[in-house]
PDB file of N, CA and C in Angstrom:
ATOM      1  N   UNK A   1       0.853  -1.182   0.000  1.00  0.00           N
ATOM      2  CA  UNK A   1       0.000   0.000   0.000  1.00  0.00           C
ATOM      3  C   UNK A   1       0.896   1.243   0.000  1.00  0.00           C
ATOM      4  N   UNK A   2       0.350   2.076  -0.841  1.00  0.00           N
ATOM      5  CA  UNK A   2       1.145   3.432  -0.747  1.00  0.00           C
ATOM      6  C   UNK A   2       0.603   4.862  -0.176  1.00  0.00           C
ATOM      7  N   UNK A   3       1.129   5.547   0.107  1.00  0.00           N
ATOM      8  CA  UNK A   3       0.526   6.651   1.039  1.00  0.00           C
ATOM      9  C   UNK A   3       0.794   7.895   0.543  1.00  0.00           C
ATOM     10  N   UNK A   4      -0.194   9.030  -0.038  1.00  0.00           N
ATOM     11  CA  UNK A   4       0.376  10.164  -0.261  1.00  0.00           C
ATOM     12  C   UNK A   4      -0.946  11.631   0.293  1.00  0.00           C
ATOM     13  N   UNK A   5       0.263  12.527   0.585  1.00  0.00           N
ATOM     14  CA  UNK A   5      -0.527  13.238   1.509  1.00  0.00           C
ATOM     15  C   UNK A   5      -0.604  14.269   0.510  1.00  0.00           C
ATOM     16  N   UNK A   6      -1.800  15.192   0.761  1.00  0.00           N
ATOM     17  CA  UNK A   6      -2.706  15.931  -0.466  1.00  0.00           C
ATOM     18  C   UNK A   6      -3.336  16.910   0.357  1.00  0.00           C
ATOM     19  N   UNK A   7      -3.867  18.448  -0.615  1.00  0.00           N
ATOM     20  CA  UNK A   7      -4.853  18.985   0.100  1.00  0.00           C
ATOM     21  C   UNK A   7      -5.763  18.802  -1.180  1.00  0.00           C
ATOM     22  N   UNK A   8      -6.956  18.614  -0.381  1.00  0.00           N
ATOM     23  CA  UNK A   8      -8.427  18.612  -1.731  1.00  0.00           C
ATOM     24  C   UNK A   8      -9.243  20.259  -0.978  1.00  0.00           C
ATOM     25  N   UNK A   9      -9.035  20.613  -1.977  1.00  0.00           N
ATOM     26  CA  UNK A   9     -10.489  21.979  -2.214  1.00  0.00           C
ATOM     27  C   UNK A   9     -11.542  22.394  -2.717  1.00  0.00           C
ATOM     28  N   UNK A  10     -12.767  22.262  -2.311  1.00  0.00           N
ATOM     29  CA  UNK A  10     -13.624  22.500  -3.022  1.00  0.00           C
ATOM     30  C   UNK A  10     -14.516  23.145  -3.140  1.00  0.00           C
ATOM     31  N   UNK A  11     -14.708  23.828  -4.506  1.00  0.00           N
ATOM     32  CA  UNK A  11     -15.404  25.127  -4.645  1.00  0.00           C
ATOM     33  C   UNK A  11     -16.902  25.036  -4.334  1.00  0.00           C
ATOM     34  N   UNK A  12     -16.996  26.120  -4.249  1.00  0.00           N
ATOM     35  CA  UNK A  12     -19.011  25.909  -3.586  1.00  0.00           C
ATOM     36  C   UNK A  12     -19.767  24.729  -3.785  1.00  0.00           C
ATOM     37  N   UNK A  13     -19.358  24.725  -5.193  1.00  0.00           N
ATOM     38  CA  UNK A  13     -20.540  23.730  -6.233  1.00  0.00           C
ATOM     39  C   UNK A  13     -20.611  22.179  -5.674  1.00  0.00           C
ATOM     40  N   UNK A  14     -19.533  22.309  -5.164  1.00  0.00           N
ATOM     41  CA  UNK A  14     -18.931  20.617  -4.508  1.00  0.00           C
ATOM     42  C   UNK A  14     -19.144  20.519  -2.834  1.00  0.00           C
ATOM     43  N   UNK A  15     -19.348  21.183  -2.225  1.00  0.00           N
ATOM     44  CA  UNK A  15     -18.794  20.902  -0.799  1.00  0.00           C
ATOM     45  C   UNK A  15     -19.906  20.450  -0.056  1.00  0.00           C
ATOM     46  N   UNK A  16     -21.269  20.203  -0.952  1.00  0.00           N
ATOM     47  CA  UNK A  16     -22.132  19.189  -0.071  1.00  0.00           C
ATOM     48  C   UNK A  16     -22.388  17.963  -0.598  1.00  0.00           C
ATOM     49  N   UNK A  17     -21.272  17.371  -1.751  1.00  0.00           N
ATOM     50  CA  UNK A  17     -21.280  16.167  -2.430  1.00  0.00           C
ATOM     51  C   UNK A  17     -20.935  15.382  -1.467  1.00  0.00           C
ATOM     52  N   UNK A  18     -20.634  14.247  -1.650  1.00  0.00           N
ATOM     53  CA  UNK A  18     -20.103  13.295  -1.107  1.00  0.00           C
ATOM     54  C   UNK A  18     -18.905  12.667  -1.456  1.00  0.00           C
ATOM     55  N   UNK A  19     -17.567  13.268  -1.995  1.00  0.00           N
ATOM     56  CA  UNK A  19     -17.144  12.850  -2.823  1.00  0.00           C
ATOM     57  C   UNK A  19     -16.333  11.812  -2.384  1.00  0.00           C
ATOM     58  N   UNK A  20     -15.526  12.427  -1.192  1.00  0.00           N
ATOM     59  CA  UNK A  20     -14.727  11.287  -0.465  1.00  0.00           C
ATOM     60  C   UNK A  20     -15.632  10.279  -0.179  1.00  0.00           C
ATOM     61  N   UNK A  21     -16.738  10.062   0.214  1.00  0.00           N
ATOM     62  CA  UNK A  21     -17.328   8.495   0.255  1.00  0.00           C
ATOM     63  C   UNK A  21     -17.756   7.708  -0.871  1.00  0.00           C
ATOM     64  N   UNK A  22     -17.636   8.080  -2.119  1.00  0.00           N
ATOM     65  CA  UNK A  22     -17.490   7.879  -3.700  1.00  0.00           C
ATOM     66  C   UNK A  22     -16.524   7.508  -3.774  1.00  0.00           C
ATOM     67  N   UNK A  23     -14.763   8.095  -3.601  1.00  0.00           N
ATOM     68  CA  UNK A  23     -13.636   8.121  -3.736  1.00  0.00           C
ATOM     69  C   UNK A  23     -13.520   6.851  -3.122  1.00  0.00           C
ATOM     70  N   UNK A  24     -13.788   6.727  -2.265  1.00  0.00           N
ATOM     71  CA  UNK A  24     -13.594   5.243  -0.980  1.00  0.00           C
ATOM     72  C   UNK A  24     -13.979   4.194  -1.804  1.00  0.00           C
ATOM     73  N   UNK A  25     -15.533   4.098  -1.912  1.00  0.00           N
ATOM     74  CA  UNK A  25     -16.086   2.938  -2.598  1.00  0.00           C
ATOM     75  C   UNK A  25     -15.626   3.005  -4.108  1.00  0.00           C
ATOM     76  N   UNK A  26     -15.480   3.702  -5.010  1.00  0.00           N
ATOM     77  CA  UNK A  26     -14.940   3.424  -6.244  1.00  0.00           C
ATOM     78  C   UNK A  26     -13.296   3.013  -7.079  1.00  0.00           C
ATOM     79  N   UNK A  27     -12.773   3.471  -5.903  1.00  0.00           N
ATOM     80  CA  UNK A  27     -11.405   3.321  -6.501  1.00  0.00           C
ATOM     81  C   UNK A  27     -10.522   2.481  -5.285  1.00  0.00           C
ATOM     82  N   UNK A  28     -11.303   2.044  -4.245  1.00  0.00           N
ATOM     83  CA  UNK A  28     -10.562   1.107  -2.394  1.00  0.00           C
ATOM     84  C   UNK A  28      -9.551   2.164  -2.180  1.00  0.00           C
ATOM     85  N   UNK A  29      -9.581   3.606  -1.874  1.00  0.00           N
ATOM     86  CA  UNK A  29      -8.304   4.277  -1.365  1.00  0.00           C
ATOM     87  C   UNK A  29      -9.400   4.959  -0.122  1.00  0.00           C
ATOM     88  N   UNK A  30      -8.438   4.755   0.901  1.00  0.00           N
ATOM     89  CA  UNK A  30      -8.482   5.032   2.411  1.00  0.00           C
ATOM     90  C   UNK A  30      -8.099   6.211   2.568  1.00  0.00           C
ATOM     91  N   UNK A  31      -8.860   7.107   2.912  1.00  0.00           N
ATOM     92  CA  UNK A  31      -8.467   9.066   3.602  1.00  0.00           C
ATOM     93  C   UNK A  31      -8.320   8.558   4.993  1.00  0.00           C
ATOM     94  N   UNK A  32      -7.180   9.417   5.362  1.00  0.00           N
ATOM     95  CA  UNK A  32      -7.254   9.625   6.558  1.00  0.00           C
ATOM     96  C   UNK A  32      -6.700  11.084   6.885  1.00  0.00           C
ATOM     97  N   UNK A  33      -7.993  11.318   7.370  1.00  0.00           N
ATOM     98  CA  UNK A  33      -7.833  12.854   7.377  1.00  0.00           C
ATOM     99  C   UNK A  33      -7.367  13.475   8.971  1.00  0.00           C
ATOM    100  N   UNK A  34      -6.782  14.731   8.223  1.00  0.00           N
ATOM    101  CA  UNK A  34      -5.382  15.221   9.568  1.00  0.00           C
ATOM    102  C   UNK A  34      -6.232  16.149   9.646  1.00  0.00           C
ATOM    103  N   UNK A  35      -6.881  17.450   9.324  1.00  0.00           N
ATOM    104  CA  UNK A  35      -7.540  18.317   8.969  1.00  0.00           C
ATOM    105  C   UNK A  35      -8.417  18.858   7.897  1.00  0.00           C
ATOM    106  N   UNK A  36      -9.207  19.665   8.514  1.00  0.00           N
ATOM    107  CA  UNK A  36     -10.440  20.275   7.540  1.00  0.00           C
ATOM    108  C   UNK A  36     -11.353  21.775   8.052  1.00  0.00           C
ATOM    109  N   UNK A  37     -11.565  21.943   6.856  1.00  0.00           N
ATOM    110  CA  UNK A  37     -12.359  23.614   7.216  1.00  0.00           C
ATOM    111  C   UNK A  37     -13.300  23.171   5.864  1.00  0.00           C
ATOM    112  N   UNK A  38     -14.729  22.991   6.704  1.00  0.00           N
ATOM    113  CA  UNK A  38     -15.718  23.143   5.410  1.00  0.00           C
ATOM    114  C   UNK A  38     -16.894  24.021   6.143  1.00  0.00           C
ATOM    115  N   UNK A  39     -17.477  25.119   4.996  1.00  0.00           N
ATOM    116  CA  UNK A  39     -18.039  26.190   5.045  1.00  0.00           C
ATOM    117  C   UNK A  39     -19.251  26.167   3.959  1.00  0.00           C
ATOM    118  N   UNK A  40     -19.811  27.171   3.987  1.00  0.00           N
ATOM    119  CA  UNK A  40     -21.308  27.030   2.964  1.00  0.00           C
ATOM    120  C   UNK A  40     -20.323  27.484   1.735  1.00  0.00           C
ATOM    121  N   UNK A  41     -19.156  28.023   1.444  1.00  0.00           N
ATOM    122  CA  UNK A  41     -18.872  29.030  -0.113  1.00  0.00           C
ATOM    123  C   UNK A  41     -17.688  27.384  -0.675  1.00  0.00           C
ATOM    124  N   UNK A  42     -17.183  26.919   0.475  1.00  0.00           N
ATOM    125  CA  UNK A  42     -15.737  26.359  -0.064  1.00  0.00           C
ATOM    126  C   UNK A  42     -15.600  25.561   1.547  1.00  0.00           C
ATOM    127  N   UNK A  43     -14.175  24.896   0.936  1.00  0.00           N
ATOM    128  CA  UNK A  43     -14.161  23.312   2.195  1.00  0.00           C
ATOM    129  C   UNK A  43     -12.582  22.881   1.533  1.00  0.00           C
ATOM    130  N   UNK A  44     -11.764  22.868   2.720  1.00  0.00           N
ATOM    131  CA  UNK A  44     -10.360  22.170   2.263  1.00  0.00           C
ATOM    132  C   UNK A  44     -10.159  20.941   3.448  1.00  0.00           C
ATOM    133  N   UNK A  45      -9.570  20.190   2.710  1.00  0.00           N
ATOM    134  CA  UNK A  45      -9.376  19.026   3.372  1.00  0.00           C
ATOM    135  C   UNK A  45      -7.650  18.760   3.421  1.00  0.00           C
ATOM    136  N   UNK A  46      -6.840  18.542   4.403  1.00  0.00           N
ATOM    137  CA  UNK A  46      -5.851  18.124   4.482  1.00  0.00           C
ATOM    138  C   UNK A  46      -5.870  16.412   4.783  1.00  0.00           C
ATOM    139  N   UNK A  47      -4.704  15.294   4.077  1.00  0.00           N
ATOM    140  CA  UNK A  47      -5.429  14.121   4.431  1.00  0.00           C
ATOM    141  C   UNK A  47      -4.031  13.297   3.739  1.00  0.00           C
ATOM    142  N   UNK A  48      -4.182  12.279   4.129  1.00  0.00           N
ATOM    143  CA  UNK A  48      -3.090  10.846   3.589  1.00  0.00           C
ATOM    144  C   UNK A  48      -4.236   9.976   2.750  1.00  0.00           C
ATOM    145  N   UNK A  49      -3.879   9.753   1.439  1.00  0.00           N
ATOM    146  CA  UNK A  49      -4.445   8.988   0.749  1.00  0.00           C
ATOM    147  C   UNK A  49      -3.628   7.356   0.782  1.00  0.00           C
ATOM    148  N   UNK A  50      -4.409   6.686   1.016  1.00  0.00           N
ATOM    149  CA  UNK A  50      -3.734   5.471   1.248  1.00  0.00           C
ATOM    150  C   UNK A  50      -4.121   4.290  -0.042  1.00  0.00           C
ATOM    151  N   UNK A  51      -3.316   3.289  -0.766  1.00  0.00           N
ATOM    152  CA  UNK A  51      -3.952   2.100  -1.349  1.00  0.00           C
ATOM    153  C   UNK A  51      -3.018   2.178  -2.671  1.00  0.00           C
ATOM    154  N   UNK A  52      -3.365   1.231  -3.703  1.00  0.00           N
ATOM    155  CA  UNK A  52      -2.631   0.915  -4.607  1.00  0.00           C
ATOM    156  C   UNK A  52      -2.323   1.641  -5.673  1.00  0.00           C
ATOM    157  N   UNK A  53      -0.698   2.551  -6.010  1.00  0.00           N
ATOM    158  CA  UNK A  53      -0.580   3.113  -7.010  1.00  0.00           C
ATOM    159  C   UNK A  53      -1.543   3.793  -7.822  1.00  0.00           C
ATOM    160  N   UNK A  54      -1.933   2.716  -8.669  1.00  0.00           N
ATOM    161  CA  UNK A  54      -2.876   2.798  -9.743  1.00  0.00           C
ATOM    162  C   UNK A  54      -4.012   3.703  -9.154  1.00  0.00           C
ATOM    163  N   UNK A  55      -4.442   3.236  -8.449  1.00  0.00           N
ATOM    164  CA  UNK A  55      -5.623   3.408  -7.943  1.00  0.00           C
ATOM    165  C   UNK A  55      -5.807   4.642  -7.485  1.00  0.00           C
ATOM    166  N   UNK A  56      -4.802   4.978  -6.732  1.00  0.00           N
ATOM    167  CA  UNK A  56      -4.441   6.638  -5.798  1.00  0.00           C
ATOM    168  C   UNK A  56      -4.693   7.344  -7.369  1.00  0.00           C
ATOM    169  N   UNK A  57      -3.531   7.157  -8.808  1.00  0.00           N
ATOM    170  CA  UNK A  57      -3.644   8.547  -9.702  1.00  0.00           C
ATOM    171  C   UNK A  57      -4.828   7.929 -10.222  1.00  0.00           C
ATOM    172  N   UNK A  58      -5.757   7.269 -10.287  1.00  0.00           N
ATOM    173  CA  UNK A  58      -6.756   7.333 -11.048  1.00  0.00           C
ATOM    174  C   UNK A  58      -7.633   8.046  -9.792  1.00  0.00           C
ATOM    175  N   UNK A  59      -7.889   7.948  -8.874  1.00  0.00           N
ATOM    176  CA  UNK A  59      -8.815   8.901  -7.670  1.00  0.00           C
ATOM    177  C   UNK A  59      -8.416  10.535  -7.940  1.00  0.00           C
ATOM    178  N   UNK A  60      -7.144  10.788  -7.729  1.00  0.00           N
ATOM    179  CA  UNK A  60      -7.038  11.660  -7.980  1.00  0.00           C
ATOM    180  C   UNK A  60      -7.457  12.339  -9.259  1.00  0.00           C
ATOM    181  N   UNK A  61      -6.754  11.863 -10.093  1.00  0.00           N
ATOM    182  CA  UNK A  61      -7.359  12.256 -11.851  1.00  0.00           C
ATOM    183  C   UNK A  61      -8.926  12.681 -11.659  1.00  0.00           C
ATOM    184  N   UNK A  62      -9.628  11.744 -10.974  1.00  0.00           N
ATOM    185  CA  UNK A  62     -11.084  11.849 -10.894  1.00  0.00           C
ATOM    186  C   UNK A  62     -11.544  12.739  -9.881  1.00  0.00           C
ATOM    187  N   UNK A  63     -10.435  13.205  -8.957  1.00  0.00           N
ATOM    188  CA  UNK A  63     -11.468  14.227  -8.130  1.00  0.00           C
ATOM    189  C   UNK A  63     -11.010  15.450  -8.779  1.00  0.00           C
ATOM    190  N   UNK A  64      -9.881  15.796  -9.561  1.00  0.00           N
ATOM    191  CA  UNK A  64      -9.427  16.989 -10.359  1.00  0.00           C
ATOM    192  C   UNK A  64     -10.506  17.023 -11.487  1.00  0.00           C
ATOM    193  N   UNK A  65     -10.869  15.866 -12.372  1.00  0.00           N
ATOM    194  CA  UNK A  65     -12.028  15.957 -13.172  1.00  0.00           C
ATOM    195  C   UNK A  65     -13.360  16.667 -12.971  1.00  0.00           C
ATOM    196  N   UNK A  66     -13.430  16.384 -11.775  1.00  0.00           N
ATOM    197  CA  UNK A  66     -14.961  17.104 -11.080  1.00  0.00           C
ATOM    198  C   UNK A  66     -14.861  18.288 -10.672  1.00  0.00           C
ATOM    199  N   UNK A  67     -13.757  18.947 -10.609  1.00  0.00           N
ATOM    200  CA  UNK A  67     -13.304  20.012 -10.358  1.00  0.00           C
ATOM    201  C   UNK A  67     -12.528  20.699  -8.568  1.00  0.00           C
ATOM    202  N   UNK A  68     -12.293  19.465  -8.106  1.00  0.00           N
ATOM    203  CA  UNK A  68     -12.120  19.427  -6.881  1.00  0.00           C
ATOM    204  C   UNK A  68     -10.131  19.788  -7.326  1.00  0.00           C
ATOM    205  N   UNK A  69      -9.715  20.715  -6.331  1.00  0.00           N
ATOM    206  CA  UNK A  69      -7.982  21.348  -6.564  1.00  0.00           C
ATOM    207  C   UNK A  69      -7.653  20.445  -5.794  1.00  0.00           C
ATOM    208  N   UNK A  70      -6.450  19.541  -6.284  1.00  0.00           N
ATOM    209  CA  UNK A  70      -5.341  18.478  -5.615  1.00  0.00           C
ATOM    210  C   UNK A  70      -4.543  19.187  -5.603  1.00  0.00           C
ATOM    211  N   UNK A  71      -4.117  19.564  -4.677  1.00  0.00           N
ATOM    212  CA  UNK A  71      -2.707  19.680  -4.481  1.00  0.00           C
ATOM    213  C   UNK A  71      -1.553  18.680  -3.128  1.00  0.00           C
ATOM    214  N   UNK A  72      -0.970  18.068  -4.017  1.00  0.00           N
ATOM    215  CA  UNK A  72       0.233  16.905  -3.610  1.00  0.00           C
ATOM    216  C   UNK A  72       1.043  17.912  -2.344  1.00  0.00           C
ATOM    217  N   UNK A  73       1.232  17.360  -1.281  1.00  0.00           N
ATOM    218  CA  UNK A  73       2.228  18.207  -0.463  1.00  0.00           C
ATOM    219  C   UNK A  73       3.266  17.465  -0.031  1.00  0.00           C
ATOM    220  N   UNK A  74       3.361  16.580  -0.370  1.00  0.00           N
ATOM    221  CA  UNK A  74       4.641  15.662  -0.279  1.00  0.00           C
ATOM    222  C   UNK A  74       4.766  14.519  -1.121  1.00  0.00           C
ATOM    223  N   UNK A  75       5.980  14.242  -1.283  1.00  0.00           N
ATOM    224  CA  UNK A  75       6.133  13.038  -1.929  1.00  0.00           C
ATOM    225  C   UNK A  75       5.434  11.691  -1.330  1.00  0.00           C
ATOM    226  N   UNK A  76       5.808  10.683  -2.237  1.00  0.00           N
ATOM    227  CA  UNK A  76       4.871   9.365  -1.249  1.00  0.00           C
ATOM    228  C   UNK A  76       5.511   9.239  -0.008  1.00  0.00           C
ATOM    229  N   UNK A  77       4.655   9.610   1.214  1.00  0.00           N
ATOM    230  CA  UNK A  77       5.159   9.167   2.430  1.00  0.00           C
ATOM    231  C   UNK A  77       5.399   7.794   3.103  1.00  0.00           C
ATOM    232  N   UNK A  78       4.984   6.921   2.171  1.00  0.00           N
ATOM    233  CA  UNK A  78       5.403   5.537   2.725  1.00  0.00           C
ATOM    234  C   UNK A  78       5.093   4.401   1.853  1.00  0.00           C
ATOM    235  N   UNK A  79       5.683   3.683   1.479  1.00  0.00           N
ATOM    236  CA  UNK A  79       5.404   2.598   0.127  1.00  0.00           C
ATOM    237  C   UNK A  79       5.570   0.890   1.147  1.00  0.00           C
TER     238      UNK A  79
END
């Protein structure tokens, strides 16, 4: 399993989706979240994405698709 730590942001349009419990069940990658600020305009999430390679850049790819901002804050923290 690989581990990489991320901030997700999301703009108004998103922040009463569900996305991380989508993210979970569609692609098996585990959040474990360190921090968060979610509000009625916007919502950031600080968090360790956990699970298989593949799987992590295709989640990601897919929450940048929907319009949710990834930003990577470290390299993989643990393989």
């Amino acid at each position: 399993m690989t581990h990489v730590r991320v901030k997700l942001t999301f703009p108004e349009q998103l922040v009463k989706q569900p996305i991380i419990g989508r993210m979970v069940r569609e692609f098996d990658v585990l959040p474990n979240i360190r921090r968060a600020n979610v509000e009625e305009t916007m919502g950031w999430i600080i968090c360790e994405l956990g699970g298989e390679q593949d799987a992590l850049e295709r989640a990601i790819g897919w929450m940048r698709d929907l319009g949710v901002q990834v930003d990577l804050l470290a390299d993989i923290v643990e393989g």
